[in-house]
PDB file of N, CA and C in Angstrom:
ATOM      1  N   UNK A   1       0.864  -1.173   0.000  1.00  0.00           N
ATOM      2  CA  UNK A   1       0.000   0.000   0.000  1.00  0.00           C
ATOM      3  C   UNK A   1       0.906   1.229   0.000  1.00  0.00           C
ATOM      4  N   UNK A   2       0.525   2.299  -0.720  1.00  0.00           N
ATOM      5  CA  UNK A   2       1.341   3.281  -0.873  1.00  0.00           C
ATOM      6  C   UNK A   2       1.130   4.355   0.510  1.00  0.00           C
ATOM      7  N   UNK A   3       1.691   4.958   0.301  1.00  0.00           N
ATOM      8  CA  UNK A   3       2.258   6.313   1.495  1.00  0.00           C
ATOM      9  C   UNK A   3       0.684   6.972   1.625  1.00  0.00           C
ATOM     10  N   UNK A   4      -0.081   7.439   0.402  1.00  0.00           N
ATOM     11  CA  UNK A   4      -0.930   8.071   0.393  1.00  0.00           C
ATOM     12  C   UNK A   4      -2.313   7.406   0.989  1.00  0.00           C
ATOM     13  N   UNK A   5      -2.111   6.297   0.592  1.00  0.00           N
ATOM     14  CA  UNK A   5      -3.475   5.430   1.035  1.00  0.00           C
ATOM     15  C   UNK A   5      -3.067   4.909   2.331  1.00  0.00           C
ATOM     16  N   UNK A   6      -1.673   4.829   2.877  1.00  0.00           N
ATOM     17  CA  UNK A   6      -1.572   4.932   4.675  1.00  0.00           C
ATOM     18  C   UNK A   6      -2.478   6.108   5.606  1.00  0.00           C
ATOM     19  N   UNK A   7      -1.941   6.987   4.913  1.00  0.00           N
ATOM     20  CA  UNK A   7      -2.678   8.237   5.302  1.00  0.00           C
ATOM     21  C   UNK A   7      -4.219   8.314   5.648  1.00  0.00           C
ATOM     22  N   UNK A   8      -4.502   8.021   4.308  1.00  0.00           N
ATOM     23  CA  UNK A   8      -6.350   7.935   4.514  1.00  0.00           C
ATOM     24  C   UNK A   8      -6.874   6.989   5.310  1.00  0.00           C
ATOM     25  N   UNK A   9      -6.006   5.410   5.059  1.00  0.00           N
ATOM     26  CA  UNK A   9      -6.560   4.914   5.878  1.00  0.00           C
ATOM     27  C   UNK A   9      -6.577   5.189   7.216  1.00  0.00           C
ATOM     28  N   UNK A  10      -4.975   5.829   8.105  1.00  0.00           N
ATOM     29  CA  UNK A  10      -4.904   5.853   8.992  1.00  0.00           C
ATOM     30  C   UNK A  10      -6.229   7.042   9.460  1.00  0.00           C
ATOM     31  N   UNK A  11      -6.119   8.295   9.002  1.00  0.00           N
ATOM     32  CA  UNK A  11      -7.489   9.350   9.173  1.00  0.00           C
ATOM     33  C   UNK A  11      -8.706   8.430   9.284  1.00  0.00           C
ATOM     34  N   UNK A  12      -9.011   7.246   8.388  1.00  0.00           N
ATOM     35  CA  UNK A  12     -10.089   7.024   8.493  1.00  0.00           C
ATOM     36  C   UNK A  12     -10.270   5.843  10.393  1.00  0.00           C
ATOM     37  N   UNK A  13      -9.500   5.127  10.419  1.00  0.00           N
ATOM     38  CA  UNK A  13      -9.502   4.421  11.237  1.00  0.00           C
ATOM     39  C   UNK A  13      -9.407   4.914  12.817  1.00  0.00           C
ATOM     40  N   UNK A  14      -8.819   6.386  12.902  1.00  0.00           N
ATOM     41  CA  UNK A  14      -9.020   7.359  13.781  1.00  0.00           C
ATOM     42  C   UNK A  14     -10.259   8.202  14.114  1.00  0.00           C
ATOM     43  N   UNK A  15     -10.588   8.442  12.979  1.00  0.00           N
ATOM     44  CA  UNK A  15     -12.252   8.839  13.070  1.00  0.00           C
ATOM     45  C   UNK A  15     -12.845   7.646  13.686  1.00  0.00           C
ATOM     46  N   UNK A  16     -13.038   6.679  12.782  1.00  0.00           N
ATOM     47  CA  UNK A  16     -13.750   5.695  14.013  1.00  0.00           C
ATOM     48  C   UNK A  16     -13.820   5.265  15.546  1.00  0.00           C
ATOM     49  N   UNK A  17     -12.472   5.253  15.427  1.00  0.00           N
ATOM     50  CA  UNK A  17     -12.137   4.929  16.716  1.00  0.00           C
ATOM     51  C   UNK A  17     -12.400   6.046  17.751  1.00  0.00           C
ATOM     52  N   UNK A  18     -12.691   7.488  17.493  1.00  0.00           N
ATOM     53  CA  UNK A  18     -13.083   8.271  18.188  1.00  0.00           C
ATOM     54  C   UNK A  18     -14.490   8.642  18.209  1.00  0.00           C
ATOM     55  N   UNK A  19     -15.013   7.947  17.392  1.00  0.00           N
ATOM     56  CA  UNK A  19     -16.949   7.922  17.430  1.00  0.00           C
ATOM     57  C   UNK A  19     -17.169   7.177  18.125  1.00  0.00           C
ATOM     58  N   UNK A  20     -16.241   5.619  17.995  1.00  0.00           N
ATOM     59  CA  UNK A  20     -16.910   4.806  19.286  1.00  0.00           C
ATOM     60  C   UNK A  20     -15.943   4.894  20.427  1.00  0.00           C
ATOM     61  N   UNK A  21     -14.916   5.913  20.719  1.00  0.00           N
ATOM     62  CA  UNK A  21     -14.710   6.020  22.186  1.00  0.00           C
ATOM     63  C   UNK A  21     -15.955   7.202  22.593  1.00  0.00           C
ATOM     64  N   UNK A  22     -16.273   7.696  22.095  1.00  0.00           N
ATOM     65  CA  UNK A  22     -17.609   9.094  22.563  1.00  0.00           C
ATOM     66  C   UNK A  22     -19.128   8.020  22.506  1.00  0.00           C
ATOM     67  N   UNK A  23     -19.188   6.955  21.949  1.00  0.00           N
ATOM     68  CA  UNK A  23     -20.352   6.270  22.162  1.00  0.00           C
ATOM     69  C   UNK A  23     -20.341   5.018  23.107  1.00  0.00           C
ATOM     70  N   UNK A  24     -18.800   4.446  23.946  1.00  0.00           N
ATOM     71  CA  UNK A  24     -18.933   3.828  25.465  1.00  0.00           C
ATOM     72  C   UNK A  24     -19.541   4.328  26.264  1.00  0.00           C
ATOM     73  N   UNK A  25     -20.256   3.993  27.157  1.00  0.00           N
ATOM     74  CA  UNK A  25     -20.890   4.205  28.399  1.00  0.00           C
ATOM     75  C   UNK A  25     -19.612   4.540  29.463  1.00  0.00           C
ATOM     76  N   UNK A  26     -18.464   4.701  29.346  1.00  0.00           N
ATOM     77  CA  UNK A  26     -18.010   5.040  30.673  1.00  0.00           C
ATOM     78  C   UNK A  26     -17.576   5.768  31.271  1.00  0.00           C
ATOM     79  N   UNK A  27     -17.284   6.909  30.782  1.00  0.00           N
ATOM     80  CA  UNK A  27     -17.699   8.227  31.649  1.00  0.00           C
ATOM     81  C   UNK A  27     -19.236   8.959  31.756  1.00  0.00           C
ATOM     82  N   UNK A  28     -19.119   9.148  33.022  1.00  0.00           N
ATOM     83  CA  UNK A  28     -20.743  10.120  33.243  1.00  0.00           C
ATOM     84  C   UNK A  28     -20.892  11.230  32.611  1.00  0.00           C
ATOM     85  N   UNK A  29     -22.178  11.262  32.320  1.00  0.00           N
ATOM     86  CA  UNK A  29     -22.543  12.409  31.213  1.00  0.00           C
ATOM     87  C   UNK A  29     -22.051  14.219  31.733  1.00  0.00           C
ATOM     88  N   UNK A  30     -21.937  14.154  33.553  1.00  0.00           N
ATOM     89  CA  UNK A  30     -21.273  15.224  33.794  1.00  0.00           C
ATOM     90  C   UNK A  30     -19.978  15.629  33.550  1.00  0.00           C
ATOM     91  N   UNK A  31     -18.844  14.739  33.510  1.00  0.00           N
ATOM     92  CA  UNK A  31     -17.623  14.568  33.172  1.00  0.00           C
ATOM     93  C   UNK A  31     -17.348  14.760  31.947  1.00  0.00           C
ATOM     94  N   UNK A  32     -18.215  14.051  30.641  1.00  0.00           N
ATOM     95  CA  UNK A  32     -18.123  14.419  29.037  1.00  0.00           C
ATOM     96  C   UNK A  32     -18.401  16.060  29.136  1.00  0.00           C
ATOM     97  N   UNK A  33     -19.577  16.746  30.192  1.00  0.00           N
ATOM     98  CA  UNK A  33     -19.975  18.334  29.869  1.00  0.00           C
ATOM     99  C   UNK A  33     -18.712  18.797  30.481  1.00  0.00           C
ATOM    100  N   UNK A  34     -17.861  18.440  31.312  1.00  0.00           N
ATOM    101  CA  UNK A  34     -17.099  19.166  31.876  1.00  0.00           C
ATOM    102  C   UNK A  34     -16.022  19.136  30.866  1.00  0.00           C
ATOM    103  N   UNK A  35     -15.372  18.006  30.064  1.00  0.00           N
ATOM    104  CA  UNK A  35     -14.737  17.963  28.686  1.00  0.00           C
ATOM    105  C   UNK A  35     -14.452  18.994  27.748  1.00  0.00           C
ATOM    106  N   UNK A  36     -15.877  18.946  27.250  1.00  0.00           N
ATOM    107  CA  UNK A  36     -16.580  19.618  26.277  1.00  0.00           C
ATOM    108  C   UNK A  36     -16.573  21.029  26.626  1.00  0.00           C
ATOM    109  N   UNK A  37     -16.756  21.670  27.804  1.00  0.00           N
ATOM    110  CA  UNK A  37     -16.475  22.960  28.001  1.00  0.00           C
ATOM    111  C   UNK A  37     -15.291  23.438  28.573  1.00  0.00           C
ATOM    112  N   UNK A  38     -14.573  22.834  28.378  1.00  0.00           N
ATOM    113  CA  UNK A  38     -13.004  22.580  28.826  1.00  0.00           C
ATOM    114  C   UNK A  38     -12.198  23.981  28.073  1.00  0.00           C
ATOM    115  N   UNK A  39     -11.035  25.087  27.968  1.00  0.00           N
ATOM    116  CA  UNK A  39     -10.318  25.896  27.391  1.00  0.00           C
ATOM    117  C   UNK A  39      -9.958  24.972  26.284  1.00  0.00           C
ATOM    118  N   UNK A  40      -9.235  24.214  26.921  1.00  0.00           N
ATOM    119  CA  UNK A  40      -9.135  23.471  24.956  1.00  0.00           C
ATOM    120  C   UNK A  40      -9.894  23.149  23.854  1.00  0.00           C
ATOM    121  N   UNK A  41     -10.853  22.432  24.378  1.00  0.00           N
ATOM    122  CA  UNK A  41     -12.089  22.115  23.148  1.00  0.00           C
ATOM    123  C   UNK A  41     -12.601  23.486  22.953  1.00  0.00           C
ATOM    124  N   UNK A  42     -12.646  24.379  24.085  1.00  0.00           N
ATOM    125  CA  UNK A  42     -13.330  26.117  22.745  1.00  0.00           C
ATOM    126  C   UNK A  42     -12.533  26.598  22.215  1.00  0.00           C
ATOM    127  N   UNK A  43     -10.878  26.565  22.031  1.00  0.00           N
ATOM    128  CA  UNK A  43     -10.071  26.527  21.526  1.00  0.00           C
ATOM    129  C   UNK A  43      -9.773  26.079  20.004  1.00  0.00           C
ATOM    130  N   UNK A  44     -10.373  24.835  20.105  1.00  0.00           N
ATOM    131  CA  UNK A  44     -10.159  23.727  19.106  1.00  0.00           C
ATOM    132  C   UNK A  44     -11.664  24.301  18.439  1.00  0.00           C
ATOM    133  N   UNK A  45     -12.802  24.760  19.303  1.00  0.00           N
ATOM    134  CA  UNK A  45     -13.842  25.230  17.991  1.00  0.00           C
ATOM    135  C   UNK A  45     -13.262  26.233  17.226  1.00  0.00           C
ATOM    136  N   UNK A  46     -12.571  26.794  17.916  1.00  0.00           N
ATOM    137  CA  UNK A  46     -12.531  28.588  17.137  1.00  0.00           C
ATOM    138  C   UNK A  46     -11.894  28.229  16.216  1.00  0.00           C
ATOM    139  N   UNK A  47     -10.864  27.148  15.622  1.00  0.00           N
ATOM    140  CA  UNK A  47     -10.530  26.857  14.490  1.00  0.00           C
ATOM    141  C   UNK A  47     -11.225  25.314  13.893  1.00  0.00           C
ATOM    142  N   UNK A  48     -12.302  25.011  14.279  1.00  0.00           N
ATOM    143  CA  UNK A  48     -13.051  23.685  14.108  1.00  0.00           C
ATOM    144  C   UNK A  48     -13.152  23.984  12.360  1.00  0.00           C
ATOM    145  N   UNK A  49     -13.698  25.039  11.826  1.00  0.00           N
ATOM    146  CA  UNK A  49     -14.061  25.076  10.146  1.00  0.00           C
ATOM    147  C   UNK A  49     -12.691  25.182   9.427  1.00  0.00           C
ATOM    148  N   UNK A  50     -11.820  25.838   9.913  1.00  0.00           N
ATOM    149  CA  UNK A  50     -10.578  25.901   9.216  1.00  0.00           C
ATOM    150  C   UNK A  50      -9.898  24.692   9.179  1.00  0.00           C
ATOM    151  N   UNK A  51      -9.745  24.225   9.955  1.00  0.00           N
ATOM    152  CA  UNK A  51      -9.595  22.414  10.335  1.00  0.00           C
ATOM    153  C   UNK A  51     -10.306  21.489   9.501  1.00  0.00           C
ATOM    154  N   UNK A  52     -11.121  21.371   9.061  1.00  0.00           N
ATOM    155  CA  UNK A  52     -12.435  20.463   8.344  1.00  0.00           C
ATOM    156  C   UNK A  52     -11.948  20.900   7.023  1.00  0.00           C
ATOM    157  N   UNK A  53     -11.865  22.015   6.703  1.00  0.00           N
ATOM    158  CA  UNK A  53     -11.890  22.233   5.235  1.00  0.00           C
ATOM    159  C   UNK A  53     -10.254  22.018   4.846  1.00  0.00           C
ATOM    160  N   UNK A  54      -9.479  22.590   5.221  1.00  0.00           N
ATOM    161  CA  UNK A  54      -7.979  21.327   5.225  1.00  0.00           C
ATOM    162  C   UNK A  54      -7.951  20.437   5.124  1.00  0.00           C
ATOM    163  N   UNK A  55      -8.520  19.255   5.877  1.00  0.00           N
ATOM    164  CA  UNK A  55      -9.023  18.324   5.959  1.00  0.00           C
ATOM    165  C   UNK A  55      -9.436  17.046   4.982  1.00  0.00           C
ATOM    166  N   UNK A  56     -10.695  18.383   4.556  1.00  0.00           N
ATOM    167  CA  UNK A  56     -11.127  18.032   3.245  1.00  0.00           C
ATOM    168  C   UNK A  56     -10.060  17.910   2.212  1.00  0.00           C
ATOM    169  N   UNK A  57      -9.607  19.228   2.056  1.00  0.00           N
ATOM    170  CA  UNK A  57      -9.082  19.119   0.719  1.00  0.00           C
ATOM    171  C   UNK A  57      -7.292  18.330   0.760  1.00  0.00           C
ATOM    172  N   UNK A  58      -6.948  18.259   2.051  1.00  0.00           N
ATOM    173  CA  UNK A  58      -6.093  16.847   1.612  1.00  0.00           C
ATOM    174  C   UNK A  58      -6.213  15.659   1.216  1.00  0.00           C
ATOM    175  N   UNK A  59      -7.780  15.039   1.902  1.00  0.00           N
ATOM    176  CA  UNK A  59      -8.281  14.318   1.570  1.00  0.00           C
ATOM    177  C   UNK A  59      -8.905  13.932  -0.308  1.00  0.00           C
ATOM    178  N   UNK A  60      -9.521  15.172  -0.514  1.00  0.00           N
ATOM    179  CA  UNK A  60      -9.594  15.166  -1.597  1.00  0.00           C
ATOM    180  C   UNK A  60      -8.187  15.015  -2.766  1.00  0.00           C
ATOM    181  N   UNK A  61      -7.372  15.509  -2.381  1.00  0.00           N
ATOM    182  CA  UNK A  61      -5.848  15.832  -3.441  1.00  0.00           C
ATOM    183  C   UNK A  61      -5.223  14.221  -3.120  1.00  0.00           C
ATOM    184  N   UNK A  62      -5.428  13.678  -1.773  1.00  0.00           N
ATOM    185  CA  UNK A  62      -5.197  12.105  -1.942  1.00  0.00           C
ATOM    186  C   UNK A  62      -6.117  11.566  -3.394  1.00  0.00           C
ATOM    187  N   UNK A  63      -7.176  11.961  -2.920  1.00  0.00           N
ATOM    188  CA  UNK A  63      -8.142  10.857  -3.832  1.00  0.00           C
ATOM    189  C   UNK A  63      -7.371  11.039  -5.064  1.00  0.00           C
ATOM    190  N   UNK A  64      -7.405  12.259  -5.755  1.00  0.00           N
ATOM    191  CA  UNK A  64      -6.829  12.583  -6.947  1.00  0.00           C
ATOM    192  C   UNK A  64      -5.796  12.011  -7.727  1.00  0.00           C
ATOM    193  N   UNK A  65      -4.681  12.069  -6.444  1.00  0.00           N
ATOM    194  CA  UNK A  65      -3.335  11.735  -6.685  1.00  0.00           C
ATOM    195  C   UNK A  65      -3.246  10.087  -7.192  1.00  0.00           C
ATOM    196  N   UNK A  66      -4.414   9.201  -6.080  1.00  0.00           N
ATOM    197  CA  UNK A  66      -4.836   8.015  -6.341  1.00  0.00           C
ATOM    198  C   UNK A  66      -5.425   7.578  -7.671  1.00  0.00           C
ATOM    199  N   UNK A  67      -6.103   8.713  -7.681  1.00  0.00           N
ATOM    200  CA  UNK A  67      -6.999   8.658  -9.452  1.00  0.00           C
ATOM    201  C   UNK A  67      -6.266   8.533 -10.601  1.00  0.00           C
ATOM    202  N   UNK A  68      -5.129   9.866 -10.687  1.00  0.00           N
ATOM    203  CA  UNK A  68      -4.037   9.902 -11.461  1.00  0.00           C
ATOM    204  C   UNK A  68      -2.930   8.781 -11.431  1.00  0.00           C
ATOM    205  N   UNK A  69      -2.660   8.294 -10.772  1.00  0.00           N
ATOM    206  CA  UNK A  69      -1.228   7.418 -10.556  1.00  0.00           C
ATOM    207  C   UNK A  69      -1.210   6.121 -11.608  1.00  0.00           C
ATOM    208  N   UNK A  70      -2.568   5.298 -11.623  1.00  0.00           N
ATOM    209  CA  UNK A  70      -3.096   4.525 -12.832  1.00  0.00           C
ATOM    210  C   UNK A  70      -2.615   5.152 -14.109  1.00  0.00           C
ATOM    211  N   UNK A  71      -2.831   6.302 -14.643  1.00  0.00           N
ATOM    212  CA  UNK A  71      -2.718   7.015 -15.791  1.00  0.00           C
ATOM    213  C   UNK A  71      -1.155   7.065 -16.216  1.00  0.00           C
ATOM    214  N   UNK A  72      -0.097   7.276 -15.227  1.00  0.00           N
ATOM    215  CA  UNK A  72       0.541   8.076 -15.276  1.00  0.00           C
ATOM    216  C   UNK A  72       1.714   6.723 -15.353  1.00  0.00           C
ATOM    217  N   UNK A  73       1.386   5.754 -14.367  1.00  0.00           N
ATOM    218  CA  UNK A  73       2.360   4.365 -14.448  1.00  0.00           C
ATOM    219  C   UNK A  73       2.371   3.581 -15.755  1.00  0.00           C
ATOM    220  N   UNK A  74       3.110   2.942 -16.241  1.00  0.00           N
ATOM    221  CA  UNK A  74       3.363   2.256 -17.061  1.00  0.00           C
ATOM    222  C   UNK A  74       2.412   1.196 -16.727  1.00  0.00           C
ATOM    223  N   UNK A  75       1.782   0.257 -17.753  1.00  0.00           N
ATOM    224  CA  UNK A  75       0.877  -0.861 -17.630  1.00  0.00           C
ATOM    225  C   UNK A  75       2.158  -2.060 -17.625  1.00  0.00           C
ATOM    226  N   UNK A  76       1.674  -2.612 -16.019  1.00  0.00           N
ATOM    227  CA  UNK A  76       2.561  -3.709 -15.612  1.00  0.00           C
ATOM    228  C   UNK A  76       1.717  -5.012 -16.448  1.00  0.00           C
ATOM    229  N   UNK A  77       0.670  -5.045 -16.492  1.00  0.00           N
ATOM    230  CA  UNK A  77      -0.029  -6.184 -17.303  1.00  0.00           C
ATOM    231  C   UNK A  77      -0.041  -6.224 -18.815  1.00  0.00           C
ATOM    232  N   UNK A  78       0.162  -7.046 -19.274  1.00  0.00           N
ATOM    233  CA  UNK A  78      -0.138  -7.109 -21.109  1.00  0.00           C
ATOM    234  C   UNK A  78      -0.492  -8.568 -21.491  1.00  0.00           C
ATOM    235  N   UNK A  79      -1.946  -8.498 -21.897  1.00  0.00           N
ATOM    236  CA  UNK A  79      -2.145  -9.876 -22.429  1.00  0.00           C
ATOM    237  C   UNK A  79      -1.324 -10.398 -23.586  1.00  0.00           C
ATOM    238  N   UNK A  80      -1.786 -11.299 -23.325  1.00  0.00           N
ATOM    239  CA  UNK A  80      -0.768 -12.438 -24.152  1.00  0.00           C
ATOM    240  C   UNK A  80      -1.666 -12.094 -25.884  1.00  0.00           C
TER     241      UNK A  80
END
């Protein structure tokens, strides 16, 4: 697997893994509010959209790069 598709996968497998640590039962729902209103997380909103859309568009310039690379390699296969 190449460098680029480490990447995505790794982003993607991190997202998950942080939807279902926020969907365990084991901290109390007062402790997640105390989290959540924490200096860091309003911190982390005030740049939450600038973050996402980066995000995005690395994500996207992976896909691309993935799209292109087929085109651009020599064809390792040739029928007989």
């Amino acid at each position: 697997m190449s460098l680029q598709w480490t990447v995505v996968a790794m982003f993607m497998y991190t997202e998950v893994f942080l939807v279902l640590l926020l969907c365990l039962p084991f901290m109390s729902p007062t402790r997640w509010q105390r989290i959540f209103k924490s200096c860091l997380v309003g911190l982390a909103l005030a740049y939450d959209n600038t973050a996402f859309v980066v995000l995005i568009v690395i994500l996207v310039l992976l896909l691309l790069g993935g799209a292109l690379h087929p085109q651009t390699s020599p064809r390792s296969y040739r029928p007989p």
